[in-house]
PDB file of N, CA and C in Angstrom:
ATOM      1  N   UNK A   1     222.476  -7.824 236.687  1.00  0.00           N
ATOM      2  CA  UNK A   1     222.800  -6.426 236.923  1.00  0.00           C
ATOM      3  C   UNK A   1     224.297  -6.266 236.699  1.00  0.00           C
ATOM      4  N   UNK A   2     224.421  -5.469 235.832  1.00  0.00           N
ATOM      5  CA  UNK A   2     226.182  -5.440 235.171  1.00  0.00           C
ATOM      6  C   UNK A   2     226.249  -4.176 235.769  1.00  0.00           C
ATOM      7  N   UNK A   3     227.631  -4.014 235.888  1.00  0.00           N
ATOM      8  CA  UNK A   3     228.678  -2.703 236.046  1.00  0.00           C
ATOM      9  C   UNK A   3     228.532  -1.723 235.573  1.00  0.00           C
ATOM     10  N   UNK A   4     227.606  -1.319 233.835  1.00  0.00           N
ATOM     11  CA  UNK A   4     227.654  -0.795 233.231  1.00  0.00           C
ATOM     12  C   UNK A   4     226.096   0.067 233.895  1.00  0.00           C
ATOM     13  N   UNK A   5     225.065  -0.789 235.067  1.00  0.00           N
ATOM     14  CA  UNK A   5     224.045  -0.413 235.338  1.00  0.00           C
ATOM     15  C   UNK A   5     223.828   0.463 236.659  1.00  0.00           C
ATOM     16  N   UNK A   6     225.053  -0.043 237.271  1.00  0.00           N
ATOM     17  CA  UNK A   6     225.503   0.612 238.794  1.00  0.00           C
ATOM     18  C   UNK A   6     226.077   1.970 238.196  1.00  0.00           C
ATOM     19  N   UNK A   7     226.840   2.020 237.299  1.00  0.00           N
ATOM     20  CA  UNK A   7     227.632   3.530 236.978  1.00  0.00           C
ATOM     21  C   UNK A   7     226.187   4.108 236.293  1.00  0.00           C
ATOM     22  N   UNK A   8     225.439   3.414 235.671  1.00  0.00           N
ATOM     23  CA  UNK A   8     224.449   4.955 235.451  1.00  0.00           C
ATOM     24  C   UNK A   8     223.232   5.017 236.719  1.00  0.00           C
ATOM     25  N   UNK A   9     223.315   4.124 237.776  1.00  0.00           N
ATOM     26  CA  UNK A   9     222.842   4.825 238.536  1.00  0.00           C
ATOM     27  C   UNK A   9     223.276   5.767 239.393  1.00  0.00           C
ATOM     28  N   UNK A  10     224.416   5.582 239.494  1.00  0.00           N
ATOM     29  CA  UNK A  10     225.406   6.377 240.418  1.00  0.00           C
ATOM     30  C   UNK A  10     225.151   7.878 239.500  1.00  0.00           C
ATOM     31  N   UNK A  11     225.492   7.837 238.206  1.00  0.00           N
ATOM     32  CA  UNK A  11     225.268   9.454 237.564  1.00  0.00           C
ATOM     33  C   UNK A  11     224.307   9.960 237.905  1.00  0.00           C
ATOM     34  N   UNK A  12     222.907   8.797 237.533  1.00  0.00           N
ATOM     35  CA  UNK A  12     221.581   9.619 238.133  1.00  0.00           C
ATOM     36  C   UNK A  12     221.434  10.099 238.962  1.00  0.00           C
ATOM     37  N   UNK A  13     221.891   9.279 240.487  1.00  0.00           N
ATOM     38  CA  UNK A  13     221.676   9.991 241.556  1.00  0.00           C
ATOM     39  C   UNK A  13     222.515  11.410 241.972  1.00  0.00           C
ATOM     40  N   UNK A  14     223.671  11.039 240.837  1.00  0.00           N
ATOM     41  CA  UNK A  14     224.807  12.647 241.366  1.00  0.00           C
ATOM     42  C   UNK A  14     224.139  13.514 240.644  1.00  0.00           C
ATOM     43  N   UNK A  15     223.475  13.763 240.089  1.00  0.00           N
ATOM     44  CA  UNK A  15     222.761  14.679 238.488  1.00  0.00           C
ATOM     45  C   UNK A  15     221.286  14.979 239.350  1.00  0.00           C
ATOM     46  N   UNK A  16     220.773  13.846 239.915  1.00  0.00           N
ATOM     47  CA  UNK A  16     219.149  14.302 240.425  1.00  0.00           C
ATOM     48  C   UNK A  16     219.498  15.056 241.816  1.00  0.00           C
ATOM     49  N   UNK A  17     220.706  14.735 242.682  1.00  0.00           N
ATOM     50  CA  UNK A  17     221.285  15.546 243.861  1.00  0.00           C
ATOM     51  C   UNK A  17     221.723  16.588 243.691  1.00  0.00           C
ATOM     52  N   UNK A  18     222.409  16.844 242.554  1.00  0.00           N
ATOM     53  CA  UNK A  18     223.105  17.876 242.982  1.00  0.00           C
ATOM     54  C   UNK A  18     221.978  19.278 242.250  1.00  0.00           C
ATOM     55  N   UNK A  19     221.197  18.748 241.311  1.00  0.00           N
ATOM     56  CA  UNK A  19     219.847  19.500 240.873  1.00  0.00           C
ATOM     57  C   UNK A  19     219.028  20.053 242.251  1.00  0.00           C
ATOM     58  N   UNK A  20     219.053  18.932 242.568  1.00  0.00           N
ATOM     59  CA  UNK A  20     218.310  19.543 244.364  1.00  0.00           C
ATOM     60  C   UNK A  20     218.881  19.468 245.291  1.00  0.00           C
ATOM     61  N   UNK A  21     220.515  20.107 245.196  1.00  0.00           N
ATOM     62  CA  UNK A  21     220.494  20.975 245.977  1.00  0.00           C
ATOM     63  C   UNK A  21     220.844  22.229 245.563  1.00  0.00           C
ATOM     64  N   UNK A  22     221.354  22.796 244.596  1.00  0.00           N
ATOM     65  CA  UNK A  22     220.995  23.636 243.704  1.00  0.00           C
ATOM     66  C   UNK A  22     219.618  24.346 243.789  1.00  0.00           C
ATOM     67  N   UNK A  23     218.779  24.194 243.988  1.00  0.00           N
ATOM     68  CA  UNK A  23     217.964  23.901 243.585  1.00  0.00           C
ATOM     69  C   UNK A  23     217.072  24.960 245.329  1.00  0.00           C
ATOM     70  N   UNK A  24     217.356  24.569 246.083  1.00  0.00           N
ATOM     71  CA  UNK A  24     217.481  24.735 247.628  1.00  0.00           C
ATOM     72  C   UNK A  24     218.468  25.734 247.856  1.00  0.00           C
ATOM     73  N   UNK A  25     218.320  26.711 248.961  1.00  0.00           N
ATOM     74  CA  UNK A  25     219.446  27.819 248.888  1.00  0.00           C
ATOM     75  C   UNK A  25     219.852  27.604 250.091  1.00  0.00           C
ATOM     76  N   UNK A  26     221.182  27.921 250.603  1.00  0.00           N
ATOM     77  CA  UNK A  26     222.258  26.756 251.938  1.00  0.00           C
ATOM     78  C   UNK A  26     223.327  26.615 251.631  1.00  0.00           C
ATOM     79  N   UNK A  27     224.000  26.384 252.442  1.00  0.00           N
ATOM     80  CA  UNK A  27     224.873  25.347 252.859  1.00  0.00           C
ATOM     81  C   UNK A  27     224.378  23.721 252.894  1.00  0.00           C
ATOM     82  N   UNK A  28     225.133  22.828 252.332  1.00  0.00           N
ATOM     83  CA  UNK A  28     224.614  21.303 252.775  1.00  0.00           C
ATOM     84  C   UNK A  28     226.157  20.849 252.452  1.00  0.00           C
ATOM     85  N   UNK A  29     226.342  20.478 253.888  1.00  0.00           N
ATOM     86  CA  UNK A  29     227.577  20.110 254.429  1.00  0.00           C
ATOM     87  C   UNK A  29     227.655  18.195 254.208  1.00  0.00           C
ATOM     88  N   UNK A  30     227.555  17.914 252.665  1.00  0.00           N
ATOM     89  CA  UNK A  30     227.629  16.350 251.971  1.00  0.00           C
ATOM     90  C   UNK A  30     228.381  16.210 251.118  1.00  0.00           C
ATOM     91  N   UNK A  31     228.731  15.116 251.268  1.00  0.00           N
ATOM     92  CA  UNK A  31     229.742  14.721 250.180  1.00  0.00           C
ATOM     93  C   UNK A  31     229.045  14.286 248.707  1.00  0.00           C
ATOM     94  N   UNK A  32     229.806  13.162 247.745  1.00  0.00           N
ATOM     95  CA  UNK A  32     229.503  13.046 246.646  1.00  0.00           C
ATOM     96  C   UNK A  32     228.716  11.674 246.818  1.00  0.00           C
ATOM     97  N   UNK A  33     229.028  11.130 248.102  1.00  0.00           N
ATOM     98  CA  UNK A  33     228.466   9.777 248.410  1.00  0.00           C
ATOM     99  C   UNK A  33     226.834  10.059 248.761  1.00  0.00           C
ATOM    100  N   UNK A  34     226.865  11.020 249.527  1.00  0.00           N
ATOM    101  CA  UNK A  34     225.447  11.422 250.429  1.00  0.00           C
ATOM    102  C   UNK A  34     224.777  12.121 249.039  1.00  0.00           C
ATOM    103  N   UNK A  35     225.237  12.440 248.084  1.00  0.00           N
ATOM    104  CA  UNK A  35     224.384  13.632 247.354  1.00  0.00           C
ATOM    105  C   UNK A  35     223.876  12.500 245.966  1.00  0.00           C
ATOM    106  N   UNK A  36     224.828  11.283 246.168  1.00  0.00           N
ATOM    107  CA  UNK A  36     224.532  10.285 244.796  1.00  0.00           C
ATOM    108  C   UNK A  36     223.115   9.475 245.906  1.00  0.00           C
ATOM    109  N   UNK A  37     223.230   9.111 247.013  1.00  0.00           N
ATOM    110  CA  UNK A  37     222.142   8.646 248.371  1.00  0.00           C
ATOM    111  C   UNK A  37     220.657  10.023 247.881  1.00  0.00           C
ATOM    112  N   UNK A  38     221.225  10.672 248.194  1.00  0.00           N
ATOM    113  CA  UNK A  38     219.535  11.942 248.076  1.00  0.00           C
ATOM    114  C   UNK A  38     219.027  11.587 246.543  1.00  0.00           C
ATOM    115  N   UNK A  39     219.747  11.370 245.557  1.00  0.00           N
ATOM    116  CA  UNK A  39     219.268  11.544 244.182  1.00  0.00           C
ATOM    117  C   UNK A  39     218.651  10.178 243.973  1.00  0.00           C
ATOM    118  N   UNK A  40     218.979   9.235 244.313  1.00  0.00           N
ATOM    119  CA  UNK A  40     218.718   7.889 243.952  1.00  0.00           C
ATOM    120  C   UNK A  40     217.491   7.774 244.962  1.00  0.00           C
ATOM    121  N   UNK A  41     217.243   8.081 246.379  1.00  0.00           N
ATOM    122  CA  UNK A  41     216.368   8.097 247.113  1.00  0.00           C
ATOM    123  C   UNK A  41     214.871   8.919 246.676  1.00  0.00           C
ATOM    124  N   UNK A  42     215.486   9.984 246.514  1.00  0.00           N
ATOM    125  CA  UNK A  42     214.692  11.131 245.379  1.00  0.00           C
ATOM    126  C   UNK A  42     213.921  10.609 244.229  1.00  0.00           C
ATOM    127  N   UNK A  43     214.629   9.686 243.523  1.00  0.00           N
ATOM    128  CA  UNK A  43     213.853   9.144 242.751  1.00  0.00           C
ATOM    129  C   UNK A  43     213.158   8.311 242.723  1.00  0.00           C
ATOM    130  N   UNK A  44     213.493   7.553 243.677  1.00  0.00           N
ATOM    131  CA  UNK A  44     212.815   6.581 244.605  1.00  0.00           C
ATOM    132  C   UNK A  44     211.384   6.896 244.425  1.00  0.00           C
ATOM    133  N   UNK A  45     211.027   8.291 245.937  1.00  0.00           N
ATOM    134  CA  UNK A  45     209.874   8.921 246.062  1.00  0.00           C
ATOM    135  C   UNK A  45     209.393   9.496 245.104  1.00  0.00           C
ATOM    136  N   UNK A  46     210.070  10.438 243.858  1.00  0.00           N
ATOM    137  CA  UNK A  46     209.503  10.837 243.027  1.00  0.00           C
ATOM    138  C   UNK A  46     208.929   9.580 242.347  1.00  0.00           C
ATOM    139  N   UNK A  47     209.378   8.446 241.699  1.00  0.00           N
ATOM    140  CA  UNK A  47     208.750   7.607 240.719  1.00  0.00           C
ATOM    141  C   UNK A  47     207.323   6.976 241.563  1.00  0.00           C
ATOM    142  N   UNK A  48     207.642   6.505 243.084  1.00  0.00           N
ATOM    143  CA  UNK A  48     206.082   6.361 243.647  1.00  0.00           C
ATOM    144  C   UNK A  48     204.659   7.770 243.809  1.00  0.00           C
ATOM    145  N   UNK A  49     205.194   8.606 244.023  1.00  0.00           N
ATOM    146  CA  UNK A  49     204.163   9.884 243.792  1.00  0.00           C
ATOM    147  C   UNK A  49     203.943  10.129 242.580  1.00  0.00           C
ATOM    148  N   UNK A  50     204.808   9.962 241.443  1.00  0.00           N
ATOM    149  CA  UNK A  50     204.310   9.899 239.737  1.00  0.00           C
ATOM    150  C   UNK A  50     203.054   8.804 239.661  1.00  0.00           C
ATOM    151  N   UNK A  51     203.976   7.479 240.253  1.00  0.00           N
ATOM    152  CA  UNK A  51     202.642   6.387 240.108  1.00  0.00           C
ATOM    153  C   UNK A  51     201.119   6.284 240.484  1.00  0.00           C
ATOM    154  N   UNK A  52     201.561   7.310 241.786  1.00  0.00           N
ATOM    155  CA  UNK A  52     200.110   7.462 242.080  1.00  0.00           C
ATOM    156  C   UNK A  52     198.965   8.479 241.706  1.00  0.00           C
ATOM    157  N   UNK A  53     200.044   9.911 241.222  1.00  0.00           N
ATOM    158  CA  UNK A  53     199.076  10.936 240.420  1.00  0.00           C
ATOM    159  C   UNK A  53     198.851  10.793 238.895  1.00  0.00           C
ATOM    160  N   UNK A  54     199.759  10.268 238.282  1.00  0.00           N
ATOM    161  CA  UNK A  54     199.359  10.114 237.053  1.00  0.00           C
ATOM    162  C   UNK A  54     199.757   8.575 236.338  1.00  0.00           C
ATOM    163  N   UNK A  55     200.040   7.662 237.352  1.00  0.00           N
ATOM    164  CA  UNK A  55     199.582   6.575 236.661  1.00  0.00           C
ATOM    165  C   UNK A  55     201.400   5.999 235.893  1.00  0.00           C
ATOM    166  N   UNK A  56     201.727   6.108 235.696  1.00  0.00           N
ATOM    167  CA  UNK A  56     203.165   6.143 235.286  1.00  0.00           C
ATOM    168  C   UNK A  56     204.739   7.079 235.654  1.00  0.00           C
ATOM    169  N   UNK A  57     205.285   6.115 235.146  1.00  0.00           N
ATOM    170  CA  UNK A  57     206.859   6.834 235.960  1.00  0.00           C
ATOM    171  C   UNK A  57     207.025   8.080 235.527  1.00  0.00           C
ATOM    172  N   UNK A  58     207.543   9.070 236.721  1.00  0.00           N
ATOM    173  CA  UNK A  58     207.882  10.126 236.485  1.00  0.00           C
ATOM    174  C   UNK A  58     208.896  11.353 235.829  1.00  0.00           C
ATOM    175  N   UNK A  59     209.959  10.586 234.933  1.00  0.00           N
ATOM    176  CA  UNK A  59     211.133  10.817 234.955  1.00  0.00           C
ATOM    177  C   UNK A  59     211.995  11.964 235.730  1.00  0.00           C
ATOM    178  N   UNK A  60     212.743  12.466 235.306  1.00  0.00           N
ATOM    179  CA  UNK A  60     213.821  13.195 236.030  1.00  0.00           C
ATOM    180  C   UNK A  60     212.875  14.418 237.204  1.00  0.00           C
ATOM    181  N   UNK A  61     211.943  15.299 236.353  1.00  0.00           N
ATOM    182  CA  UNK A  61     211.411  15.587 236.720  1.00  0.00           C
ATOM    183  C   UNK A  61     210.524  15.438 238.679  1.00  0.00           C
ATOM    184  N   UNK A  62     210.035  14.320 238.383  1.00  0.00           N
ATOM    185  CA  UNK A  62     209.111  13.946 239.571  1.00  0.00           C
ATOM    186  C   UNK A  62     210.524  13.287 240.543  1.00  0.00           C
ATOM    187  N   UNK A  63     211.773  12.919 240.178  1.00  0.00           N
ATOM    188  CA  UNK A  63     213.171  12.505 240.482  1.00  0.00           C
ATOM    189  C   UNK A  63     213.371  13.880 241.331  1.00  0.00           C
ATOM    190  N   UNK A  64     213.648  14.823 240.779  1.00  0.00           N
ATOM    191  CA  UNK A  64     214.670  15.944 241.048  1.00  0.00           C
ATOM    192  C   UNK A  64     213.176  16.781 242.258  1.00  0.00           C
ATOM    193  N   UNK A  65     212.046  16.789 242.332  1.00  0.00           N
ATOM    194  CA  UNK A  65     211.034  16.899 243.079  1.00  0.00           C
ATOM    195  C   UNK A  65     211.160  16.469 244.288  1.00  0.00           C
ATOM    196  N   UNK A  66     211.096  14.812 244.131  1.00  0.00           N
ATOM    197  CA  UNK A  66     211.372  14.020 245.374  1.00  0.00           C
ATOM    198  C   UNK A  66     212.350  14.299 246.306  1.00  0.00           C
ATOM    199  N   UNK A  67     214.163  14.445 245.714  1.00  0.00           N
ATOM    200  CA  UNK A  67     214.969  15.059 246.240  1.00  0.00           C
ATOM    201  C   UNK A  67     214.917  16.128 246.459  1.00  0.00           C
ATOM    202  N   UNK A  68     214.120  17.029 246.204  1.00  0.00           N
ATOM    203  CA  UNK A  68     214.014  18.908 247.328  1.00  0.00           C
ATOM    204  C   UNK A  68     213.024  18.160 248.120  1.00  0.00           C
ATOM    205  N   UNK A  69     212.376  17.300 248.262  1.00  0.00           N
ATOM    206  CA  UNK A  69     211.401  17.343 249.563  1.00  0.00           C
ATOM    207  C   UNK A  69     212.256  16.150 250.437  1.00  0.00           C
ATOM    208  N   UNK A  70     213.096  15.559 250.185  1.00  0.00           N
ATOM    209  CA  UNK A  70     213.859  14.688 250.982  1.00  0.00           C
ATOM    210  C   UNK A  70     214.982  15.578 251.654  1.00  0.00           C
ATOM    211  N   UNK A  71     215.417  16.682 250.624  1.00  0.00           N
ATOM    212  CA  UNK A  71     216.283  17.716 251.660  1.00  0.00           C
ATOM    213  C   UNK A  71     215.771  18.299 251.973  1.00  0.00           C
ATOM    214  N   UNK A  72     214.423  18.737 252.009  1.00  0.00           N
ATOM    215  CA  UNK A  72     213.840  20.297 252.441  1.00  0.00           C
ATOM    216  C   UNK A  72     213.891  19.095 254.082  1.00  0.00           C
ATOM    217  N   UNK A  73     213.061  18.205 253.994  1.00  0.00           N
ATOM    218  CA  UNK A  73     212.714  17.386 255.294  1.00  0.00           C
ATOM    219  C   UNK A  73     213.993  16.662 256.076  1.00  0.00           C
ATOM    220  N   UNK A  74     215.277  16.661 255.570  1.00  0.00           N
ATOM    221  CA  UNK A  74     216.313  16.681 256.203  1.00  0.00           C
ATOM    222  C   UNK A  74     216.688  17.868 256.602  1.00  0.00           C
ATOM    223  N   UNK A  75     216.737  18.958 256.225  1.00  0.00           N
ATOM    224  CA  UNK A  75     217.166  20.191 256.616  1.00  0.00           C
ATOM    225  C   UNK A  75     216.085  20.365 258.321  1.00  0.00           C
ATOM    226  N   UNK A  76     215.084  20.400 257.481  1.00  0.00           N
ATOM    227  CA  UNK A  76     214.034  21.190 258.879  1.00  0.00           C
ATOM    228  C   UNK A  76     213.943  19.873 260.197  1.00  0.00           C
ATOM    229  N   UNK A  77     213.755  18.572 260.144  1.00  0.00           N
ATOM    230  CA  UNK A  77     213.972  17.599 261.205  1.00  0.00           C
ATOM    231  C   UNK A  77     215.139  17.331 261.830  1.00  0.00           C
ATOM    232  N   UNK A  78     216.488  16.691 261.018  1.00  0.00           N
ATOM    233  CA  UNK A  78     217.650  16.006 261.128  1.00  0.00           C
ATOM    234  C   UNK A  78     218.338  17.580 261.625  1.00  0.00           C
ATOM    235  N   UNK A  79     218.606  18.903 260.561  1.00  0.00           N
ATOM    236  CA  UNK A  79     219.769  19.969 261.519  1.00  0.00           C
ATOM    237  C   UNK A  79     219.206  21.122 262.326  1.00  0.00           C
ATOM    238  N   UNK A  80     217.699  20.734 261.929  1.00  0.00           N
ATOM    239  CA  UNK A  80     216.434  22.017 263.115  1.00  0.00           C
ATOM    240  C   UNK A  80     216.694  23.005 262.408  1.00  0.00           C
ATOM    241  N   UNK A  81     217.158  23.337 261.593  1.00  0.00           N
ATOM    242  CA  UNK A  81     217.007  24.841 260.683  1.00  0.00           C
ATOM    243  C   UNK A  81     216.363  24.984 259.794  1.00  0.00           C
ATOM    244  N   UNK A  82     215.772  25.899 259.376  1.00  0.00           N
ATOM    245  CA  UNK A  82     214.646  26.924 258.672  1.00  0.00           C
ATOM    246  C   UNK A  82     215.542  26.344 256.806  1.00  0.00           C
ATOM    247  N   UNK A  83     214.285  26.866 256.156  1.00  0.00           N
ATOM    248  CA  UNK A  83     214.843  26.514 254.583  1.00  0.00           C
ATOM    249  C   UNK A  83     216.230  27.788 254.139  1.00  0.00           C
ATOM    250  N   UNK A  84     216.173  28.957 254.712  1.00  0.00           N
ATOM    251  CA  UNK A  84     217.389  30.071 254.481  1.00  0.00           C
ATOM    252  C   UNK A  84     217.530  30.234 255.894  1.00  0.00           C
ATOM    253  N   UNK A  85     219.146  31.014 255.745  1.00  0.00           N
ATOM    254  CA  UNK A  85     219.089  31.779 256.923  1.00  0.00           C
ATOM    255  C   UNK A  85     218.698  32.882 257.259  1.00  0.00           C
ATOM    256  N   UNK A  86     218.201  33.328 258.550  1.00  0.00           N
ATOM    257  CA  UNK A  86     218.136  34.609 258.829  1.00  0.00           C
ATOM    258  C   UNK A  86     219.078  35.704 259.699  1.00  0.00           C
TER     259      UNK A  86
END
């Protein structure tokens, strides 16, 4: 695992994070560390739920998926607030 493999995961995860949170309407009070953590995690879950509905990896797609349901489920457990405000 070279240097050259850590920097494109690090993009992925800043590119699949910051898609979802974009993506999500809020405030999300994270840095660039926590938002490269959601994207890489994100893809995580997205590539196992690809595997299991259709059999192969999901790319960015089933990626950028995973991360709105990893923040939707940080938002509503971890700060107790609703998906908008009211």
């Amino acid at each position: 695992m070279g240097i050259g493999f850590i920097i494109y995961l690090a993009i992925f995860g800043l590119v699949v994070g910051a898609l979802a949170r974009l993506a999500l309407p809020g405030p999300d009070p994270m840095g660039i560390l926590a938002t490269i953590g959601l994207g890489l995690a994100g893809a995580f879950i997205g590539g196992i739920v690809a595997h299991l509905l259709i059999g192969t990896a999901g790319g960015i797609i089933f990626s950028i998926l995973g991360a709105i349901l990893l923040l939707y489920l940080y938002r509503r457990f971890v700060q107790h607030r609703p998906l908008t405000r009211n």
